[in-house]
C-alpha atoms as a PDB file:
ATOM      1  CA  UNK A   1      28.211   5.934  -5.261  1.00  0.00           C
ATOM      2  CA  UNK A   2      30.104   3.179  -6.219  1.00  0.00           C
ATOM      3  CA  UNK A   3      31.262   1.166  -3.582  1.00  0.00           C
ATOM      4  CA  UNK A   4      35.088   1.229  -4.001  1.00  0.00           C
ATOM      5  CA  UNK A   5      34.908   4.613  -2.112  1.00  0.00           C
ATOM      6  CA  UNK A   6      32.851   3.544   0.228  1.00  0.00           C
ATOM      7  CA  UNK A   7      33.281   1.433   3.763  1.00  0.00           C
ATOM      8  CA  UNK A   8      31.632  -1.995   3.678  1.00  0.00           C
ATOM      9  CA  UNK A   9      31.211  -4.777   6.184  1.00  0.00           C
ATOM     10  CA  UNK A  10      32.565  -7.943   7.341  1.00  0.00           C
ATOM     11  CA  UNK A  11      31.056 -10.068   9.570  1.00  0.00           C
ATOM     12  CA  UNK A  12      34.570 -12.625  10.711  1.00  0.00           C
ATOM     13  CA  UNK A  13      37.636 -12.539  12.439  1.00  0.00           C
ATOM     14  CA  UNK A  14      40.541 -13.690  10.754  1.00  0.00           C
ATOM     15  CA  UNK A  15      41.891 -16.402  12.501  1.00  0.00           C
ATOM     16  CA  UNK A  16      45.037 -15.374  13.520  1.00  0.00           C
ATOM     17  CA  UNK A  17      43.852 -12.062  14.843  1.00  0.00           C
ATOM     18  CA  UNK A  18      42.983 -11.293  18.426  1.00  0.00           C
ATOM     19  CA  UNK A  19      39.465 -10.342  18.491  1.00  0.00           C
ATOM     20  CA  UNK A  20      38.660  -6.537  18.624  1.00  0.00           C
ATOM     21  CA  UNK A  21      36.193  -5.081  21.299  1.00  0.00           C
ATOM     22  CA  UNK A  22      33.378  -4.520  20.160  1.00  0.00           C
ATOM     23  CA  UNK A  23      32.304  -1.462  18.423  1.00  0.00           C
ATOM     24  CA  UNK A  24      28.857   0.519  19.134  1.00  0.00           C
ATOM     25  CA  UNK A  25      26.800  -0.592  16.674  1.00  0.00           C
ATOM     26  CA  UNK A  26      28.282  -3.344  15.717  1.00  0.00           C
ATOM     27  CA  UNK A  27      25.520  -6.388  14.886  1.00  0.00           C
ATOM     28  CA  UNK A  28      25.276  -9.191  17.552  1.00  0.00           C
ATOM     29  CA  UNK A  29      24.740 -11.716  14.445  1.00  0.00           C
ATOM     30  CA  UNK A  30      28.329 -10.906  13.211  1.00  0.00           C
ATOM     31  CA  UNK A  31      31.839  -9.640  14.269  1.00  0.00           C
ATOM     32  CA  UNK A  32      33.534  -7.151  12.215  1.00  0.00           C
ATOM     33  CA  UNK A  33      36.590  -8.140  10.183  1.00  0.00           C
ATOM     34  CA  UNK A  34      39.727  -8.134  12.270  1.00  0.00           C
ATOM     35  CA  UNK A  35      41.008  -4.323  12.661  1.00  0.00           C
ATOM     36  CA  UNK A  36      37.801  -2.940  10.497  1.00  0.00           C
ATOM     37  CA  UNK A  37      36.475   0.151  11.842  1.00  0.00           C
ATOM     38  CA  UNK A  38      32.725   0.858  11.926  1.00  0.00           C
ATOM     39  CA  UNK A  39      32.122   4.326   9.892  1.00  0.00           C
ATOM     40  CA  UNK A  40      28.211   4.383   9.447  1.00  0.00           C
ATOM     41  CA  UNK A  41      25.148   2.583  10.082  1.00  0.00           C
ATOM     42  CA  UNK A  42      21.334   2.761   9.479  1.00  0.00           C
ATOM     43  CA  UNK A  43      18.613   0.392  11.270  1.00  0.00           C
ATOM     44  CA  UNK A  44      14.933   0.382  10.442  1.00  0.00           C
ATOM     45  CA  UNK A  45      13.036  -1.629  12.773  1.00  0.00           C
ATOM     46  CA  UNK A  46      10.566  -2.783   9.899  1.00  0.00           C
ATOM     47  CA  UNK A  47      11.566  -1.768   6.133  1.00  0.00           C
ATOM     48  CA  UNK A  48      11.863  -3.701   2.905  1.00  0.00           C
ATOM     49  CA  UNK A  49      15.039  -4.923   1.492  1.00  0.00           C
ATOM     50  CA  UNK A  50      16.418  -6.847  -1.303  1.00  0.00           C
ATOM     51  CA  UNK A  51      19.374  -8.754  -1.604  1.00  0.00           C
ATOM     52  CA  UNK A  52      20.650  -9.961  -4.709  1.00  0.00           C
ATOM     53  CA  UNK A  53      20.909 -13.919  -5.174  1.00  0.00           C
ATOM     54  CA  UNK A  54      21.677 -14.363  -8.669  1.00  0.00           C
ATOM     55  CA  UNK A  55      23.681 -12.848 -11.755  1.00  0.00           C
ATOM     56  CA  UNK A  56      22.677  -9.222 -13.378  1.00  0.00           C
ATOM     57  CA  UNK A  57      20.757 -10.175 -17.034  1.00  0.00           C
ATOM     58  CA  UNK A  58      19.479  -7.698 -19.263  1.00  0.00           C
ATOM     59  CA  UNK A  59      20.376  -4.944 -16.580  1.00  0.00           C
ATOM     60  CA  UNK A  60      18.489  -6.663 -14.409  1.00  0.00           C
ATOM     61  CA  UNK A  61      19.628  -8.470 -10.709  1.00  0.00           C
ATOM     62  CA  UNK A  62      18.322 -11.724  -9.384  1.00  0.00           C
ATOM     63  CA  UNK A  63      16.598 -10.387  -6.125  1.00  0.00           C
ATOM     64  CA  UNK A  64      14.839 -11.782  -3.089  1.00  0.00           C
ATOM     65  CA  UNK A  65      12.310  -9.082  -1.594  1.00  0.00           C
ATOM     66  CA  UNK A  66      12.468  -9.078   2.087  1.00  0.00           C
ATOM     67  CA  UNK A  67      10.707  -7.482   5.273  1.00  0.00           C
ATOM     68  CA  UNK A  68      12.368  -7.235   8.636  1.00  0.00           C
ATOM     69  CA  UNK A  69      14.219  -5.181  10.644  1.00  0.00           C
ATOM     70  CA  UNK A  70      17.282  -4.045   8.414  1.00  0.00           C
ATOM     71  CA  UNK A  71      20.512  -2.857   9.416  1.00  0.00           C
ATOM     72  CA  UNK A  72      23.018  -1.474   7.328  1.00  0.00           C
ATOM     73  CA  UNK A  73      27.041  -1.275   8.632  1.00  0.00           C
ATOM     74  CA  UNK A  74      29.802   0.265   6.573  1.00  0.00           C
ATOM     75  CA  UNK A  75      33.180  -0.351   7.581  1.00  0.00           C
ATOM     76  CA  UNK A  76      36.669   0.743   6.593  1.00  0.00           C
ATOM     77  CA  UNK A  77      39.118  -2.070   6.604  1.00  0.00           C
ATOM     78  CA  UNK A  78      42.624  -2.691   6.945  1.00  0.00           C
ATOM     79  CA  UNK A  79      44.460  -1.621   3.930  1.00  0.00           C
ATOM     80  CA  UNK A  80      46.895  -4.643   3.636  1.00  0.00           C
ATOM     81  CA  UNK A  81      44.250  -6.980   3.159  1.00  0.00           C
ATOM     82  CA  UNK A  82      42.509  -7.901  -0.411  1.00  0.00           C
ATOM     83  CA  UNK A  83      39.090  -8.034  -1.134  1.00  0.00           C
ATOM     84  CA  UNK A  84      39.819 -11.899  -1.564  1.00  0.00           C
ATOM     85  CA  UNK A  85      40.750 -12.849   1.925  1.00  0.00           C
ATOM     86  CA  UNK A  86      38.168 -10.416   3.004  1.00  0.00           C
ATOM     87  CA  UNK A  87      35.021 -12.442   1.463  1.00  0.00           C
ATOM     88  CA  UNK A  88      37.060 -15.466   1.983  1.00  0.00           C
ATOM     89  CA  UNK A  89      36.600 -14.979   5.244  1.00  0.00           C
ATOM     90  CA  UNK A  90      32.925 -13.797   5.445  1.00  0.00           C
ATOM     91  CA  UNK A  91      32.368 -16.773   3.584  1.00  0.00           C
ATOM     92  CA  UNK A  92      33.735 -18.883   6.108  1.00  0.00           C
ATOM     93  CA  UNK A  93      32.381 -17.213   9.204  1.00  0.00           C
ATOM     94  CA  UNK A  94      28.434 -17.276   7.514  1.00  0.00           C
ATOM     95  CA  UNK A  95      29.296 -21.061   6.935  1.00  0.00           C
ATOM     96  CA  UNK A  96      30.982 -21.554  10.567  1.00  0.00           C
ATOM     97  CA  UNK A  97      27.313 -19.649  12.009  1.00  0.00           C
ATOM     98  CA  UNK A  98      24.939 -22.452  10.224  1.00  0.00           C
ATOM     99  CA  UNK A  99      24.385 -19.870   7.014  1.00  0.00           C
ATOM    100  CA  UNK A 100      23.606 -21.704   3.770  1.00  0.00           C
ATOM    101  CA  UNK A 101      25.396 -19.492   0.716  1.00  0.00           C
ATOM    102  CA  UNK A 102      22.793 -18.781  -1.432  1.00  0.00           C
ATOM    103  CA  UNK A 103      24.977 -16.498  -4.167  1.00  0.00           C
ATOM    104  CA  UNK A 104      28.844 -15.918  -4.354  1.00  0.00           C
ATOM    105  CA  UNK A 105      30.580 -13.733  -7.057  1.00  0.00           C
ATOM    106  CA  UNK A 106      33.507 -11.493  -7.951  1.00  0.00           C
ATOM    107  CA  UNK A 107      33.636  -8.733 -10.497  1.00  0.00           C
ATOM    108  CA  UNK A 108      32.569  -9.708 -14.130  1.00  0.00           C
ATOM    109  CA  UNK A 109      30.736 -13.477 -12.549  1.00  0.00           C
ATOM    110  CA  UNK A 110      28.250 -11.035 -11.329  1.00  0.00           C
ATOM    111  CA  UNK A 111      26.941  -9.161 -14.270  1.00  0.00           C
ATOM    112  CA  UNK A 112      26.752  -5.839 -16.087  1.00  0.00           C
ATOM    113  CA  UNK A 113      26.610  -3.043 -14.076  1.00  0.00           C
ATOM    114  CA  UNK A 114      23.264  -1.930 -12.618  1.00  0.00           C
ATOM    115  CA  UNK A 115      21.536  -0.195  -9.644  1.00  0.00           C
ATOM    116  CA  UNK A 116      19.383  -2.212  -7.229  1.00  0.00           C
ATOM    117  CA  UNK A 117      16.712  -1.153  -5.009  1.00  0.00           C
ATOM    118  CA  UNK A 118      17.759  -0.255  -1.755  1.00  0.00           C
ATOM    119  CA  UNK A 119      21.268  -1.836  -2.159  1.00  0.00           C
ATOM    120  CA  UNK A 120      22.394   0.676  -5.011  1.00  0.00           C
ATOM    121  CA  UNK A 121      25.473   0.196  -7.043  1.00  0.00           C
ATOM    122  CA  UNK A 122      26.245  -3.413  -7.794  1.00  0.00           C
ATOM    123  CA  UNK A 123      28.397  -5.138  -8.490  1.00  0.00           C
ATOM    124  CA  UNK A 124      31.226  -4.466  -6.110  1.00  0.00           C
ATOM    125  CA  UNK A 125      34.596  -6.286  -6.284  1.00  0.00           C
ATOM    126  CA  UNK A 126      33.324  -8.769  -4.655  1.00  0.00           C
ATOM    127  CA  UNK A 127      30.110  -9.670  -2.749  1.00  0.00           C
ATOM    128  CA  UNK A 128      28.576 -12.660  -1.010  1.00  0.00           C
ATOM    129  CA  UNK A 129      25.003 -13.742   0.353  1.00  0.00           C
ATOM    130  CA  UNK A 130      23.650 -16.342   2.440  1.00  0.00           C
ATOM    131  CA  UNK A 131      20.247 -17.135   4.743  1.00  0.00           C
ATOM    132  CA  UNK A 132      19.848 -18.136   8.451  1.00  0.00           C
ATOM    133  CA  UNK A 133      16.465 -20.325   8.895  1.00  0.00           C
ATOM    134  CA  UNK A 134      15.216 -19.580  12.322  1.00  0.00           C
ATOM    135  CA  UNK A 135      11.722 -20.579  13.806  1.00  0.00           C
ATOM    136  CA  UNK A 136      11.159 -17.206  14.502  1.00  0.00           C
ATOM    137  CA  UNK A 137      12.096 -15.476  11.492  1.00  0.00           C
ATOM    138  CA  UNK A 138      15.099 -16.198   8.931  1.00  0.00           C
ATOM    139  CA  UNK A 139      17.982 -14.326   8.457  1.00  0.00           C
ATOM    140  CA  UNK A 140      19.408 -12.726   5.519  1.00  0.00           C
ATOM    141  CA  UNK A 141      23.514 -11.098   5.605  1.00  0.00           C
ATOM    142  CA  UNK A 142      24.234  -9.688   2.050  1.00  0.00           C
ATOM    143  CA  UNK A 143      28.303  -8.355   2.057  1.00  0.00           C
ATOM    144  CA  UNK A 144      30.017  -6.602  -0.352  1.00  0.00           C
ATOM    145  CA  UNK A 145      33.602  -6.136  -0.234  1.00  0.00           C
ATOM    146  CA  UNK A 146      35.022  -3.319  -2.572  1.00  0.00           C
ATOM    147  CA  UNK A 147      38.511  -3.448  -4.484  1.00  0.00           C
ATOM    148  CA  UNK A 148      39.396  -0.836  -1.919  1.00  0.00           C
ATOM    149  CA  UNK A 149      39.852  -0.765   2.015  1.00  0.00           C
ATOM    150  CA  UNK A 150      35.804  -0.994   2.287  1.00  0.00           C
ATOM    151  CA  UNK A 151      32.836  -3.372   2.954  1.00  0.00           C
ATOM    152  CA  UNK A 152      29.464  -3.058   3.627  1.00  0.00           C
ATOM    153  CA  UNK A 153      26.575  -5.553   4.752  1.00  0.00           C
ATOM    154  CA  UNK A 154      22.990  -5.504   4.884  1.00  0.00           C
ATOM    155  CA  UNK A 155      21.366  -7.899   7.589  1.00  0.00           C
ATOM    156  CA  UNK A 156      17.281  -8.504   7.648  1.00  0.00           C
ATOM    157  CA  UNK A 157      15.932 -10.413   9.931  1.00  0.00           C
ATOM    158  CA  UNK A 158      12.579 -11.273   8.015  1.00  0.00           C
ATOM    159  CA  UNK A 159       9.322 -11.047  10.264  1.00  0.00           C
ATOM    160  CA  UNK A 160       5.895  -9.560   9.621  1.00  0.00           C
ATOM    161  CA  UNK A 161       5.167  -5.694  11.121  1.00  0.00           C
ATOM    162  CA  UNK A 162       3.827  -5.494  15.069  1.00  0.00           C
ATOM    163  CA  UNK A 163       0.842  -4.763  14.315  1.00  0.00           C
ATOM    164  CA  UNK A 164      -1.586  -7.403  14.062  1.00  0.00           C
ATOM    165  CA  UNK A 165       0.699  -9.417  15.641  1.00  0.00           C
ATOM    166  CA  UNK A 166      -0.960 -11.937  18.469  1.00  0.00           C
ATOM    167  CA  UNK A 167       1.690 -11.577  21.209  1.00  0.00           C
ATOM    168  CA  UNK A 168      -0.274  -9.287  22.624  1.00  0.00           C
ATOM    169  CA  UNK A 169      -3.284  -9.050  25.357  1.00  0.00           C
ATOM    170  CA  UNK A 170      -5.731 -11.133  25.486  1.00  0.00           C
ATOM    171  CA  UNK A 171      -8.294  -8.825  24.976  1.00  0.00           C
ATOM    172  CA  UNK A 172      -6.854  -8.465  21.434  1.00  0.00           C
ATOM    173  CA  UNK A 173      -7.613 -12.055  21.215  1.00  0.00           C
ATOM    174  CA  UNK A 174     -11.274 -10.934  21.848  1.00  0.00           C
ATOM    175  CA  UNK A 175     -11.630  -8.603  19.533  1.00  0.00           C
ATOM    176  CA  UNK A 176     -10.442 -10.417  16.431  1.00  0.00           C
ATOM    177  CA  UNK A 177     -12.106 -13.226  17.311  1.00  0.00           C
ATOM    178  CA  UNK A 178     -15.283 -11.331  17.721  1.00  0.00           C
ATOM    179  CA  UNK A 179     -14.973  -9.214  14.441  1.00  0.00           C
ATOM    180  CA  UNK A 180     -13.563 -11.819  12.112  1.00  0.00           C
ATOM    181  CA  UNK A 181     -13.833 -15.623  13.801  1.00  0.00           C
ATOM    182  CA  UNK A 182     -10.629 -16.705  13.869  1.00  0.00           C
ATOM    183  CA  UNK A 183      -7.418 -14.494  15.082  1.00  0.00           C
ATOM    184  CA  UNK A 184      -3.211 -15.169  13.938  1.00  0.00           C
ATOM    185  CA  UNK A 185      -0.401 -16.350  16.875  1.00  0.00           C
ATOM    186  CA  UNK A 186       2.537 -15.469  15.684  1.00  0.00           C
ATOM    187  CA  UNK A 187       4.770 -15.407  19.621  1.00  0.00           C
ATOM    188  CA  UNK A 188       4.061 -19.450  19.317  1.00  0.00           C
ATOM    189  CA  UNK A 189       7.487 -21.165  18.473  1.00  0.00           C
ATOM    190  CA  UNK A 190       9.083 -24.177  17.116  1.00  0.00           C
ATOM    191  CA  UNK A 191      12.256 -25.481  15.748  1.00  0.00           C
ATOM    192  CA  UNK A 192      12.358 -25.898  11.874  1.00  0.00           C
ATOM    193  CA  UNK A 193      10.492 -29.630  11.618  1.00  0.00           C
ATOM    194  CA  UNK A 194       9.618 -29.808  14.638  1.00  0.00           C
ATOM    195  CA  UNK A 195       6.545 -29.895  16.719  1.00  0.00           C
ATOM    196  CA  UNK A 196       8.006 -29.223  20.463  1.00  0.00           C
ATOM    197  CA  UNK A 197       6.999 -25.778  21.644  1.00  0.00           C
ATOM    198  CA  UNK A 198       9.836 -23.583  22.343  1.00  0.00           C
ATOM    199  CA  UNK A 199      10.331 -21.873  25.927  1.00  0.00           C
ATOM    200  CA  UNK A 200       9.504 -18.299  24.695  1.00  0.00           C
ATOM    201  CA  UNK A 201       6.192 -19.623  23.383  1.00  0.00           C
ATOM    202  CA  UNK A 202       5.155 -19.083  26.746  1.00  0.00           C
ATOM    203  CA  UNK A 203       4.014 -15.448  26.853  1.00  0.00           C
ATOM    204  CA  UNK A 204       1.551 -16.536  24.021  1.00  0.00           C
ATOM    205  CA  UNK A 205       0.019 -19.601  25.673  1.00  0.00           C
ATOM    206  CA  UNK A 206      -0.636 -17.545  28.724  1.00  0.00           C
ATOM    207  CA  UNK A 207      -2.800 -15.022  26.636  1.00  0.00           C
ATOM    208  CA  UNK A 208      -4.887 -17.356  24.934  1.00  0.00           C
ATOM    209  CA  UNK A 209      -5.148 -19.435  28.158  1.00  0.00           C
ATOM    210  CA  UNK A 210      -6.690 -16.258  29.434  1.00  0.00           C
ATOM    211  CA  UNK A 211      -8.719 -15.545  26.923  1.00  0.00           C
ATOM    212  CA  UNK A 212     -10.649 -18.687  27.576  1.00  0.00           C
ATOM    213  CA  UNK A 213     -10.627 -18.321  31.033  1.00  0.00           C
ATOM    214  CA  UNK A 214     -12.392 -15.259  30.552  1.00  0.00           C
ATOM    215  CA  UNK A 215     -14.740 -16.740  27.984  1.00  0.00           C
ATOM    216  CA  UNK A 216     -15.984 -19.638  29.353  1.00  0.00           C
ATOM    217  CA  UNK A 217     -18.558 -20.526  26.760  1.00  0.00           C
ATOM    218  CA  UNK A 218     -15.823 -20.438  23.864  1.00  0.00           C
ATOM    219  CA  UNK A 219     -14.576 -23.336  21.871  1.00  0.00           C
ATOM    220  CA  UNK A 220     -11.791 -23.124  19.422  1.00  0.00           C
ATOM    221  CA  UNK A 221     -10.100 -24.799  16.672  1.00  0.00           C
ATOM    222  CA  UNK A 222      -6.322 -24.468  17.096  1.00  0.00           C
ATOM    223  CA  UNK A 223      -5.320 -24.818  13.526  1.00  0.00           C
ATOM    224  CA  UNK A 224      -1.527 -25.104  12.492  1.00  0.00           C
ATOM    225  CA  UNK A 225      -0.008 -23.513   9.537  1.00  0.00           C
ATOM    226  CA  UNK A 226       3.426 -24.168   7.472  1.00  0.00           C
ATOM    227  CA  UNK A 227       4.857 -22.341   4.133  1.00  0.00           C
ATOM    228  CA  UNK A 228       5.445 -24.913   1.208  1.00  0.00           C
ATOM    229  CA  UNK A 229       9.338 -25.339   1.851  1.00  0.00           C
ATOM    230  CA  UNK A 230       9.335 -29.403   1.630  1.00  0.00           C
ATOM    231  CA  UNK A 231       6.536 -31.990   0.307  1.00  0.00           C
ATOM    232  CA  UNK A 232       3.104 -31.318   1.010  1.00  0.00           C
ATOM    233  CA  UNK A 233       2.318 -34.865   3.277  1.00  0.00           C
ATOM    234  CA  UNK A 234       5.148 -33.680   5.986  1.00  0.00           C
ATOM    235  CA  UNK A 235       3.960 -30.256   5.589  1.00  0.00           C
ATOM    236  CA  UNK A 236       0.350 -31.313   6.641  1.00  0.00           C
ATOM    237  CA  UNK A 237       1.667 -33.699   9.117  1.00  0.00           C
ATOM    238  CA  UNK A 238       3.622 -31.346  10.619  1.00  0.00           C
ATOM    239  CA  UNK A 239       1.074 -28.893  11.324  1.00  0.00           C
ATOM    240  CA  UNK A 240      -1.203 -31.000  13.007  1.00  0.00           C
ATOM    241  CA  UNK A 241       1.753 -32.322  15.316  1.00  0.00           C
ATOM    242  CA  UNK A 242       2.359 -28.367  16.121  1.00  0.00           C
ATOM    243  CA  UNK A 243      -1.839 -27.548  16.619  1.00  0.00           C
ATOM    244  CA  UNK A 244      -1.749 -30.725  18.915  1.00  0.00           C
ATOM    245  CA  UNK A 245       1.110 -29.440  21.178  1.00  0.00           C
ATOM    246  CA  UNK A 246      -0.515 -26.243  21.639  1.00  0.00           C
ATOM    247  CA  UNK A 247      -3.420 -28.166  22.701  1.00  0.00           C
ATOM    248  CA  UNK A 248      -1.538 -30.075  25.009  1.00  0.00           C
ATOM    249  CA  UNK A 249       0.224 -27.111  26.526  1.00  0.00           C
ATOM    250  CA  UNK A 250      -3.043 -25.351  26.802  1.00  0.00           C
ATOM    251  CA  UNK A 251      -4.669 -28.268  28.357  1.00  0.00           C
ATOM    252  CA  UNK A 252      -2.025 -28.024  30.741  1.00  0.00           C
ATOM    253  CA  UNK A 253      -2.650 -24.745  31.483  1.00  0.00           C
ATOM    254  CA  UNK A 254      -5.940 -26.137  33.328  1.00  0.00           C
ATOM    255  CA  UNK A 255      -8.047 -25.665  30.012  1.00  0.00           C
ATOM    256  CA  UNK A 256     -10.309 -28.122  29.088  1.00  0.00           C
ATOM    257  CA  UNK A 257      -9.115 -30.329  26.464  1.00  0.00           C
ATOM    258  CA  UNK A 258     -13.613 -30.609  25.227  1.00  0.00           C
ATOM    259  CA  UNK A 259     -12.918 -27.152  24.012  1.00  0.00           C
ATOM    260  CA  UNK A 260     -10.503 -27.291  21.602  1.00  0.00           C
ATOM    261  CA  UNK A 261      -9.423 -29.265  18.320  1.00  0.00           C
ATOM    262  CA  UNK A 262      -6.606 -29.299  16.680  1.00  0.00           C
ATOM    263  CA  UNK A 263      -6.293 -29.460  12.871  1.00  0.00           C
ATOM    264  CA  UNK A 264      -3.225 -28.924  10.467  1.00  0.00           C
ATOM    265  CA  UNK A 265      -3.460 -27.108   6.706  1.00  0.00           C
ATOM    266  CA  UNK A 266       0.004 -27.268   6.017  1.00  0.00           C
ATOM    267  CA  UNK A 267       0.789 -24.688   3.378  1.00  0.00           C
ATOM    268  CA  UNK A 268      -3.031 -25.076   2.272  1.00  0.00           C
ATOM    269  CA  UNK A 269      -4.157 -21.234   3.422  1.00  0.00           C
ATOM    270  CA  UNK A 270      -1.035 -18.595   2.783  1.00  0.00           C
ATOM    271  CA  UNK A 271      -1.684 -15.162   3.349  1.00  0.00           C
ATOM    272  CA  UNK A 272       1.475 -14.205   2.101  1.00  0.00           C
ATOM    273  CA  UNK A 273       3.629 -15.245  -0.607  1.00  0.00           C
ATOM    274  CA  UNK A 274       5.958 -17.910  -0.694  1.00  0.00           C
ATOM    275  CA  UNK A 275       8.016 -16.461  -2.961  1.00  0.00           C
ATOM    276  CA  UNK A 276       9.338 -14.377  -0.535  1.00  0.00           C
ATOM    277  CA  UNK A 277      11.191 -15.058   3.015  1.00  0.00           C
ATOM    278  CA  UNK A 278       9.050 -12.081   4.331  1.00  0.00           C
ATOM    279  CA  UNK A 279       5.592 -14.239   2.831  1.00  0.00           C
ATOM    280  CA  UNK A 280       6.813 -17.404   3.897  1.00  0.00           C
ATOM    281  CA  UNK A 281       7.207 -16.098   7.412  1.00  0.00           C
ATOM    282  CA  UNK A 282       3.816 -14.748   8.050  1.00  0.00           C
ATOM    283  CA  UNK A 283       2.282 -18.135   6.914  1.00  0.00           C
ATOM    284  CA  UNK A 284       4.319 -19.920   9.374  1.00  0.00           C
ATOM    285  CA  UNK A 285       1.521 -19.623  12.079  1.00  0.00           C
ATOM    286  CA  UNK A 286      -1.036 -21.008  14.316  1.00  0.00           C
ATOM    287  CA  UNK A 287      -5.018 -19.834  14.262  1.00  0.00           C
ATOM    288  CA  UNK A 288      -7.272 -19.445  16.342  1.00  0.00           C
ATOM    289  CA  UNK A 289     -10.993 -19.970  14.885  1.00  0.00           C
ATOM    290  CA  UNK A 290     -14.124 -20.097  16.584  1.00  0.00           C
ATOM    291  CA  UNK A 291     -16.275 -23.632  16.454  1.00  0.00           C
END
């Protein structure tokens, strides 16, 4: 179904609007557009996504693949206002939030048109997308603003599945350790470029600080990981600075400092893609590997 008949989202206030309360459902990343009503939604706690970031060729759309949680709003907005000062507006509000506009376009600037993957008609009248970089996972808004009284928007917030995932007990620790030698941390946190830990790194460090408190004879290598956004020297750097803080923090913890070395690979072992946001997240890590 094309969207034209069909409710699509907006994530601004216009500026000289009061601000509307808050509809169930709405996304806490994003407001809806000033007097927009929320009409359906869909959220998938872990799904794939694309979002188009480039012009339709040979019936084909520019795509980045994502996995995340992904939400889907449709809204139906006020009928006095154009799809112009709609996506003007989204445009702003993305910009306004610390978004980076990755792809703009309106009606033929797009492309031929074609169906995408999980998005389905495209083009609409107009449609805009742009990425969020977070430490703990970037995020992706993708709106498209029909001709008529409609918008929709997809939102991922790109991180790898729960399972596997090392925020968990301790004796999970133990168990990967012991089948494969060296175990993923993904609850350990920093700021883009940055080697401070972040406050809600502090569930992890307690596990792992238990896990050698329960394992006295065990020495580990702390080993920091980066995707290959930037050059490789800072990447490398980088990930040494971040293994050392967790040593720090651990040594803090009343570990002893004899037991564990810290070493940075920078972008050096992936186990995803970087191609791909969802890739480039899961190799944004730290390892633990047995000496």
């Amino acid at each position: 179904m094309r969207l034209g008949s069909m409710p699509l989202l907006a994530i601004v206030l216009l500026a000289s609007s009061p601000a509307p309360a808050r509809a169930q459902g709405d996304h806490p990343l994003l407001k809806p557009f000033a007097g927009s009503a929320l009409i359906g939604q869909e959220v998938a706690q872990f799904n794939e996504q694309q979002i188009v970031t480039g012009p339709v060729q040979g019936g084909v759309a520019k795509v980045e693949r994502l996995e995340g949680k992904v939400t889907r709003l449709d809204y139906q907005d006020p009928g006095d206002r154009s799809s112009l000062e709609r996506v003007r507006n989204y445009e702003q509000a993305l910009a306004a939030g610390g978004f980076e506009i990755v792809y703009r376009c309106s009606r033929e600037e797009c492309g031929p048109e074609t169906q995408v993957p999980t998005m389905g008609y495209f083009p609409p009248d107009r449609y805009v997308a742009a990425r969020l970089r977070r430490p703990e996972g970037d995020a992706w808004v993708a709106v498209a603003v029909a001709a008529g009284p409609s918008s929709r928007i997809w939102i991922v917030e790109v991180r790898p599945m729960e399972t596997g995932l090392v925020s968990v007990a301790a004796g999970a620790l133990d168990d990967n350790l012991t089948a494969t030698g060296h175990v993923a941390v993904y609850g350990i946190f920093f700021d883009t470029g940055k080697s401070d830990l972040k406050p809600e790194s502090d569930g992890a460090l307690k596990e792992i600080a238990g896990l050698l408190a329960r394992n006295p004879a065990l020495a580990l290598h702390v080993v920091g990981h980066t995707d290959n956004a930037g050059g490789l020297e800072a990447n490398m750097d980088l990930s040494a600075r971040r293994a050392a803080a967790v040593v720090s923090a651990l040594a803090a913890r009343g570990v002893s400092a004899s037991r564990l070395r810290a070493s940075g690979v920078g972008p050096l072992a992936p186990v995803g893609s970087n191609a791909t946001e969802a890739g480039r997240a899961r190799n944004r890590r730290v390892e633990l590997v047995v000496q």
